[in-house]
Protein backbone atom coordinates (compact mmCIF):
# COMPACT_ATOMS: atom_id res chain seq x y z
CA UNK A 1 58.35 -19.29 -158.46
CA UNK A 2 58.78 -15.63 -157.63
CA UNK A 3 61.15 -14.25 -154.98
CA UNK A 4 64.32 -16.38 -155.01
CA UNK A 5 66.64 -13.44 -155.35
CA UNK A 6 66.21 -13.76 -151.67
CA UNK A 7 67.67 -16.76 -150.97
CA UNK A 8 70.64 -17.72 -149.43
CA UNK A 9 71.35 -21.55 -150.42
CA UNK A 10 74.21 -23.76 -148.49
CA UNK A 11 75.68 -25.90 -151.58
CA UNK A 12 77.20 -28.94 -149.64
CA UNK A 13 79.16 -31.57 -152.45
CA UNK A 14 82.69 -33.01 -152.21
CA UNK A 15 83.27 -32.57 -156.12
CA UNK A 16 83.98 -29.43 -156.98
CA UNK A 17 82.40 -29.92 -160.43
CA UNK A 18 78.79 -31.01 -159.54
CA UNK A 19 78.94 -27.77 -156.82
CA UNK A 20 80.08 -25.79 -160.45
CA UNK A 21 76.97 -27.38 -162.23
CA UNK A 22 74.42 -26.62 -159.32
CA UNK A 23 75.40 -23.31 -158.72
CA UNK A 24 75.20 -22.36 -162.28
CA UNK A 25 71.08 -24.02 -162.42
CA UNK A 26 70.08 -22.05 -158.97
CA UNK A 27 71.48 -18.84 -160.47
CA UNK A 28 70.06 -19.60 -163.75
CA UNK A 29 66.24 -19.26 -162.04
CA UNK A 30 67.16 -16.38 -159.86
CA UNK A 31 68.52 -17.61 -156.60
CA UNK A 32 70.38 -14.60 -154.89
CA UNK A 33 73.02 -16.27 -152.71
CA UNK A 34 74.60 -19.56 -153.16
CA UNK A 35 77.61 -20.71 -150.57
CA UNK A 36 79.28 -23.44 -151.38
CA UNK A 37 81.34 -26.17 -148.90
CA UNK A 38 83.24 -28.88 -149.92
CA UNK A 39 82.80 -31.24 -146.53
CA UNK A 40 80.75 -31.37 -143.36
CA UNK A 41 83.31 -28.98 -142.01
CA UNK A 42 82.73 -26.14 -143.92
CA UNK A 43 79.09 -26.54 -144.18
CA UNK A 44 78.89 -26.71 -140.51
CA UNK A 45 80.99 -23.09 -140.46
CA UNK A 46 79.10 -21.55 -142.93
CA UNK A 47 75.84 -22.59 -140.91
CA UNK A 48 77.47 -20.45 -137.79
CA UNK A 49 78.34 -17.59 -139.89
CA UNK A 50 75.70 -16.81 -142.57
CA UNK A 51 72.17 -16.99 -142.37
CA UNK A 52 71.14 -19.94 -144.68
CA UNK A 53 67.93 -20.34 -145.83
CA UNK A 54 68.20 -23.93 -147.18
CA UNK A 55 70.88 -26.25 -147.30
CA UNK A 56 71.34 -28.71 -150.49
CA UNK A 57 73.33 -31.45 -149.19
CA UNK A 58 75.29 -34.28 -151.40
CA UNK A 59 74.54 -37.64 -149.97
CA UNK A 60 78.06 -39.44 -150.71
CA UNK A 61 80.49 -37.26 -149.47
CA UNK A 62 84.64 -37.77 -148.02
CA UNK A 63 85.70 -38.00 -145.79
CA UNK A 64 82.25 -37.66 -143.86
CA UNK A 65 78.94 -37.85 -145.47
CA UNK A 66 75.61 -35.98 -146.25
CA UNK A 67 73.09 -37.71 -143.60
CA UNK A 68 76.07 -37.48 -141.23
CA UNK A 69 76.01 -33.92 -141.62
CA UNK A 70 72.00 -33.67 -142.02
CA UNK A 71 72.29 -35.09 -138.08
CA UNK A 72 75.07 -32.31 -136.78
CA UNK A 73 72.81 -29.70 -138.23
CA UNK A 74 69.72 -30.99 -136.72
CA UNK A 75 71.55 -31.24 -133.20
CA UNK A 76 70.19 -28.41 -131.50
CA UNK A 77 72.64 -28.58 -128.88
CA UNK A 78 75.39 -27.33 -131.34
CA UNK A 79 73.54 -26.32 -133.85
CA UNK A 80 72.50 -22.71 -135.33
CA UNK A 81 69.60 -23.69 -136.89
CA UNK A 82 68.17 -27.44 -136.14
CA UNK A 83 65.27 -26.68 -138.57
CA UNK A 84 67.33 -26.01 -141.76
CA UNK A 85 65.29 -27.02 -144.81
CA UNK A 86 67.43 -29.76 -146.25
CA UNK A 87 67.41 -31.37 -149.79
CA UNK A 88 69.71 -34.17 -149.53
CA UNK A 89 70.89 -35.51 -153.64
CA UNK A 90 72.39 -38.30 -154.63
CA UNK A 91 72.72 -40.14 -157.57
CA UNK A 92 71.90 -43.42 -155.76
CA UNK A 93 67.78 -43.50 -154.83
CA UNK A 94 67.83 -46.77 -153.43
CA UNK A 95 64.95 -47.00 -150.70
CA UNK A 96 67.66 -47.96 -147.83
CA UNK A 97 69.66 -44.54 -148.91
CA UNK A 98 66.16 -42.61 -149.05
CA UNK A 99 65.31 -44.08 -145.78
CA UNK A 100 68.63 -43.42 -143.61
CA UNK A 101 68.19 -39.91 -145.31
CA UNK A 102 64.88 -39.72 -143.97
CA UNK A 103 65.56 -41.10 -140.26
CA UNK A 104 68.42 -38.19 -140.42
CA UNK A 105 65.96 -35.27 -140.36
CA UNK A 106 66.29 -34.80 -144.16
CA UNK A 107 63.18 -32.64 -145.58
CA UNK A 108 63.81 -33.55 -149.35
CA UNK A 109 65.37 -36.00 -151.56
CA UNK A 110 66.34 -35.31 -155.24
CA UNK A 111 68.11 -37.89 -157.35
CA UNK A 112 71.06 -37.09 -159.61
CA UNK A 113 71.23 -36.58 -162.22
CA UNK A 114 69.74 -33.62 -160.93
CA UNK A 115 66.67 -31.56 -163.45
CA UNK A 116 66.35 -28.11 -162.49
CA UNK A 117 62.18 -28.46 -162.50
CA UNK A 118 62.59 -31.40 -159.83
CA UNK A 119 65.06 -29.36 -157.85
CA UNK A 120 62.44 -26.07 -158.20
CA UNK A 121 59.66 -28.50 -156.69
CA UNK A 122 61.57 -29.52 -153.95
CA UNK A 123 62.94 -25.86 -152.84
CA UNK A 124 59.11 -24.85 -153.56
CA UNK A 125 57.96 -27.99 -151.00
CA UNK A 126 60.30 -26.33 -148.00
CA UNK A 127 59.03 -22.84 -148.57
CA UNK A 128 55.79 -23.08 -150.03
CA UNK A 129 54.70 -26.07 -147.42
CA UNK A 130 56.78 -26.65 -144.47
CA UNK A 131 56.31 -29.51 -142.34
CA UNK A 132 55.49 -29.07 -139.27
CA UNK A 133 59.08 -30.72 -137.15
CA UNK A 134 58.89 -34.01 -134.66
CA UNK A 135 60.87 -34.69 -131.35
CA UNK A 136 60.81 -37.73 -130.34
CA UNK A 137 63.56 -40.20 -128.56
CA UNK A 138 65.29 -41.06 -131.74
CA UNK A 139 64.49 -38.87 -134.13
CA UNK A 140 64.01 -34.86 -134.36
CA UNK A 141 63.28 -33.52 -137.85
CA UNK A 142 60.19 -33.11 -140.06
CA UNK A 143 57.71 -35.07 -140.02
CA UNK A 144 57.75 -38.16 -142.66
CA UNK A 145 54.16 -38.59 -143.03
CA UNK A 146 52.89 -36.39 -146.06
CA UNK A 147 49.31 -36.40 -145.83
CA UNK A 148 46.81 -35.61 -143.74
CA UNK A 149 44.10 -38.30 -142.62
CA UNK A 150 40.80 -35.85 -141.54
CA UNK A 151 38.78 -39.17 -140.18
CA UNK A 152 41.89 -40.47 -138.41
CA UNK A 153 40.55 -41.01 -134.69
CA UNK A 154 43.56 -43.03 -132.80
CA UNK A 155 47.31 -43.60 -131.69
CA UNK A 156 48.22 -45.49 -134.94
CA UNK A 157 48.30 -44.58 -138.51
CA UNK A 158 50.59 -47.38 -140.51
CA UNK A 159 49.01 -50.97 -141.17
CA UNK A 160 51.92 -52.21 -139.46
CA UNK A 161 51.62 -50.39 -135.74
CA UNK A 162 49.77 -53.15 -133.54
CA UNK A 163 46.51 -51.55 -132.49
CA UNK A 164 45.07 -53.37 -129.63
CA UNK A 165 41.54 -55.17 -129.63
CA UNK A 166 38.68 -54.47 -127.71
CA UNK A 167 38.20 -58.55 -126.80
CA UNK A 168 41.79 -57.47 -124.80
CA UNK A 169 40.09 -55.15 -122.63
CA UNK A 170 38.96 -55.95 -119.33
CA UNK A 171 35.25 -54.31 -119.33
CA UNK A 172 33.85 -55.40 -116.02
């Protein structure tokens, strides 16, 4: 992928190390700007001062962690920039950590130990193909569904969302 000279990535991780080790693979495939915070704190200044393209975000952080964080910068009444691309990491994928990432407003999820050609297909997901972002009550972020059903023609799309039968409509 051409064009990351341009970038300006927000490098969110509590150990100092693993910040070192991702730093060193974005610059090593051409990434122009890489800021780096050490807690939510930081992150959250750097967001108000610099324009950030995309945020990598560690998912166990101290004293305050990543989808913590993830839902400050998608609060757009405080926020600079609610629709932040975010690639959350973590070295634990379980599907309840993937999830609660996911309800957060997360856009990506890349498991440590992190390989520089997963990390490159994430960062080309955000900029190559956005998705498109969803308000609802709960939740504002991207949208979780990934594919696009062309003969969809209703409300619901899971198995599990109760669609209602015609024998409970009253035709007369």
């Amino acid at each position: 992928m051409t064009g990351l000279g341009t970038l300006h990535i927000l490098l969110v991780d509590d150990n100092a190390n693993m910040r070192s080790i991702m730093a060193a693979m974005l610059k090593s495939v051409g990434v122009g700007r890489i800021s780096e915070a050490e807690n939510r704190n930081q992150a959250f200044e750097l967001a108000h001062s610099h324009a950030i393209d995309i945020a990598i975000v560690d998912f166990r952080m101290e004293p305050v962690d990543g989808v913590a964080l993830t839902r400050l910068l998608r609060d757009e009444t405080i926020s600079p920039h609610p629709y932040l691309p975010i690639i959350m990491m973590t070295g634990h994928s379980e599907r309840s950590r993937v999830t609660e990432a996911r309800d957060a407003g997360v856009t990506e999820f890349v498991t440590k130990p992190v390989v520089i050609s997963d990390l490159m297909k994430k960062i080309e997901a955000v900029i190559l193909r956005p998705r498109a972002f969803v308000r609802t009550e709960t939740f504002f972020g991207p949208d979780r569904r990934r594919t696009i059903m062309l003969d969809y023609e209703g409300p619901f799309r899971r198995e599990s969302d109760l669609q209602p039968s015609l024998a409970t409509f009253n035709l007369s």
